[in-house]
Protein backbone atom coordinates (compact mmCIF):
# COMPACT_ATOMS: atom_id res chain seq x y z
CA UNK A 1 -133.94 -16.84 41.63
CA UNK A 2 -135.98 -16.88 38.50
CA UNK A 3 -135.04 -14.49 35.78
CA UNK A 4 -137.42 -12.38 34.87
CA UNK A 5 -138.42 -11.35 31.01
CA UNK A 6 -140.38 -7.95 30.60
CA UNK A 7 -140.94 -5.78 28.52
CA UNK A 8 -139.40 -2.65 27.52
CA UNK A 9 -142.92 -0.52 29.06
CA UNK A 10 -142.18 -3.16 32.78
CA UNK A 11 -138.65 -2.05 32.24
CA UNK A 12 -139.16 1.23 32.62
CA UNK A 13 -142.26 1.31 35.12
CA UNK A 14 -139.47 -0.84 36.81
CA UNK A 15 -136.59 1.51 36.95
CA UNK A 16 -139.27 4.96 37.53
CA UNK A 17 -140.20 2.84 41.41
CA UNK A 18 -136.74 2.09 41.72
CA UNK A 19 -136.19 5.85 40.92
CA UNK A 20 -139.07 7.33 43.23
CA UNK A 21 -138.43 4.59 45.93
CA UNK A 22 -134.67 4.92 46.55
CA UNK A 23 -135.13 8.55 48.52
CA UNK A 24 -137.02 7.38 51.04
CA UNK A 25 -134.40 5.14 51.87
CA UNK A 26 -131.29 7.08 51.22
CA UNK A 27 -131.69 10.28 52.92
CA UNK A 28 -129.22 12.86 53.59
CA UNK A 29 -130.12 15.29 57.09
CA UNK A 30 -131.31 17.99 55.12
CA UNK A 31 -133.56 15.71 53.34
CA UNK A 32 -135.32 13.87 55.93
CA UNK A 33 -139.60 14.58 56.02
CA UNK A 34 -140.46 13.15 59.70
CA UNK A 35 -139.67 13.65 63.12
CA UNK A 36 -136.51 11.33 64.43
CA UNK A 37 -136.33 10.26 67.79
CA UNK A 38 -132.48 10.65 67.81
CA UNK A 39 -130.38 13.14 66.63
CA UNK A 40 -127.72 12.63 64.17
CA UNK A 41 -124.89 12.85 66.90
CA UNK A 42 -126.85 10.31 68.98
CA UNK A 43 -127.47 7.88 65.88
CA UNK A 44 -123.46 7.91 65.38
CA UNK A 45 -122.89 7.50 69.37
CA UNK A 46 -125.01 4.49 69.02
CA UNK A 47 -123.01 3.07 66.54
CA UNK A 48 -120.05 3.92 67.81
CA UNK A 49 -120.51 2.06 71.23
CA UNK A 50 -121.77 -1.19 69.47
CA UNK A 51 -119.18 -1.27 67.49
CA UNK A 52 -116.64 -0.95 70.29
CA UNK A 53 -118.23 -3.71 72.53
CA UNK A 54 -119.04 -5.94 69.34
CA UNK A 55 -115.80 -5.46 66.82
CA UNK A 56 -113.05 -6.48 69.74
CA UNK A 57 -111.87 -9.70 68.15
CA UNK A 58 -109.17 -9.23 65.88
CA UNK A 59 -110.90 -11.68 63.17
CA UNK A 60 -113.42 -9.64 62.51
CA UNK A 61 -113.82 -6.70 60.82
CA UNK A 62 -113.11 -3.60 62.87
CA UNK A 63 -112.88 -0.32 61.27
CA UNK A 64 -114.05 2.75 62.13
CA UNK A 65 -117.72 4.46 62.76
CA UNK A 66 -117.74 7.28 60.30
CA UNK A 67 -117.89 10.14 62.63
CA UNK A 68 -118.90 12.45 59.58
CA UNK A 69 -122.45 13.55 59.50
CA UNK A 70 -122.60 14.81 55.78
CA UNK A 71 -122.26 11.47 54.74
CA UNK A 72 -125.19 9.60 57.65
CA UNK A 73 -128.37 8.35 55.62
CA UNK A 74 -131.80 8.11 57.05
CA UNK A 75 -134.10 5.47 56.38
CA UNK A 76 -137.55 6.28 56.19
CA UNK A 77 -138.64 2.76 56.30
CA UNK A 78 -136.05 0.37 56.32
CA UNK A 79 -137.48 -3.25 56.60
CA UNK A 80 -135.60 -5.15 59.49
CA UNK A 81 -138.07 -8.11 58.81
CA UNK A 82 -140.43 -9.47 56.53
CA UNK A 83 -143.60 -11.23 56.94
CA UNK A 84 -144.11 -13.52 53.93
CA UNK A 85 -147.81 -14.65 55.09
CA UNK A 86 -149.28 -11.04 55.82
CA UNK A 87 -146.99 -8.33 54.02
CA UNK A 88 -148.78 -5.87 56.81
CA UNK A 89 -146.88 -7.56 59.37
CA UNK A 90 -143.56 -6.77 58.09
CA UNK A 91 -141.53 -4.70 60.50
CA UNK A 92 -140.93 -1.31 58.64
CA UNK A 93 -139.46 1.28 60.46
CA UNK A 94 -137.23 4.21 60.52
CA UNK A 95 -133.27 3.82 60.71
CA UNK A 96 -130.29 5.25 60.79
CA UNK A 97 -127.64 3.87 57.99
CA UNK A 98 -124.22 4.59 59.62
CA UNK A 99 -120.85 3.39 57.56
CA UNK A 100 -117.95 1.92 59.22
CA UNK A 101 -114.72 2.55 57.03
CA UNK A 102 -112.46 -0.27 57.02
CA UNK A 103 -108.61 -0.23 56.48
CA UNK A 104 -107.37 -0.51 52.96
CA UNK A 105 -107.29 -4.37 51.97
CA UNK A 106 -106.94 -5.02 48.06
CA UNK A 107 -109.44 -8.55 49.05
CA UNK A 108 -112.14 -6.52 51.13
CA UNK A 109 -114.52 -3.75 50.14
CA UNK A 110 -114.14 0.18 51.67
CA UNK A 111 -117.07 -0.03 54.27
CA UNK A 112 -120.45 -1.85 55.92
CA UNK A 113 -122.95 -0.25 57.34
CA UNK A 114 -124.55 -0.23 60.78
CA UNK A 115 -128.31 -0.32 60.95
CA UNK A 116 -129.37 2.06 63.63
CA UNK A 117 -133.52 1.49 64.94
CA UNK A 118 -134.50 5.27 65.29
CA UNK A 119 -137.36 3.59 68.02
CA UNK A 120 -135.34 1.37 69.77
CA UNK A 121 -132.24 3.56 69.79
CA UNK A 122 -129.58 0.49 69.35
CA UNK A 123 -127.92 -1.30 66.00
CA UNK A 124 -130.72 -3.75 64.75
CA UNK A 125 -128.54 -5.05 62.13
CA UNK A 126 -125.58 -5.06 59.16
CA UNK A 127 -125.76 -4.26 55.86
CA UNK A 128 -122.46 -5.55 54.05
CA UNK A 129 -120.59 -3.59 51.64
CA UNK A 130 -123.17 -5.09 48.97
CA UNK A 131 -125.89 -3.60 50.89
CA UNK A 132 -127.36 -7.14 51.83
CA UNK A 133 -128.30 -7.98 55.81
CA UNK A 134 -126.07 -10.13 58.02
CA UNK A 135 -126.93 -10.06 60.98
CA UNK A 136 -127.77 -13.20 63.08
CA UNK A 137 -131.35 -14.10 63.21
CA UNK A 138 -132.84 -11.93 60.59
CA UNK A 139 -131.81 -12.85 57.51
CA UNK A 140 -133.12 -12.37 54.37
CA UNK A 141 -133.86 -15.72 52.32
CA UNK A 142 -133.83 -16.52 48.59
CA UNK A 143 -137.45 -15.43 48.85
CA UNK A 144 -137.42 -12.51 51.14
CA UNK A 145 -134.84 -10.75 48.33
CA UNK A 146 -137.27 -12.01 45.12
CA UNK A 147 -140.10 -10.99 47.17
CA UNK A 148 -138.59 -7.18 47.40
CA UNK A 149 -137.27 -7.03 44.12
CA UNK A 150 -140.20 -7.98 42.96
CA UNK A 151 -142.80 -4.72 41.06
CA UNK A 152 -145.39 -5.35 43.72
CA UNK A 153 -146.13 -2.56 45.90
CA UNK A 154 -144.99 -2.93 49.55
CA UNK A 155 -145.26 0.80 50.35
CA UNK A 156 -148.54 2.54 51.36
């Protein structure tokens, strides 16, 4: 990635998008504006029974689907893929941001989160404990992440 010099007035339009953008995608119950297809309980059930048939193997990382719902997020408009010929095609939609806590390990970080689709009531994806997507199939590239971080404005 390029580094990017701007100026203290950038800087700070910067950091006020960052600032008004970050609700949409962090929010707690009590916070959320629109309708969701699936309850918080449901959301967590979802997660909960992926994780069980997909976590089985010993090498991977297990943990456990935080069961607590003060601490769910709800994604207004989480991005599970991104068209970089026609921004309009990008798939935006709402989600579900479950964490799975994993045992204490001095070389791993405390959690990762499931990526619940609201629509298509099933785990579309991983964030790791970085907050970056690994799941198989959709992943971000070099671009993808400059495009985002980028000041344009991908929100209408």
């Amino acid at each position: 990635m390029s580094k990017h010099k701007r100026t203290a007035e950038e800087l700070e339009k910067l950091i006020k998008k960052v600032k008004n953008d970050f609700p949409l995608h962090h929010r707690k119950i009590s916070e959320i504006t629109i309708e969701p297809t699936l309850t918080p309980k449901e959301a967590i059930q979802v997660a909960k029974t992926y994780h069980k048939k997909t976590f089985t193997d010993p090498d991977k990382l297990n943990g456990t689907v935080n069961e607590d719902i003060n601490q769910l997020l709800f994604d207004e408009a989480y991005t599970f893929k991104i068209d970089p010929n026609d921004r309009d095609n990008d798939d935006i939609r709402p989600a579900w941001r479950v964490t799975v806590d994993l045992p204490d390990n001095p070389f791993l970080m405390e959690e990762y989160t499931l990526i619940v689709s609201d629509k298509d009531k099933k785990v579309m994806g991983i964030l790791s404990p970085n907050g970056h997507p690994v799941y198989e199939g959709n992943e971000f590239t070099d671009e993808d992440i400059e495009y985002v971080m980028s000041e344009d404005d991908h929100v209408e």
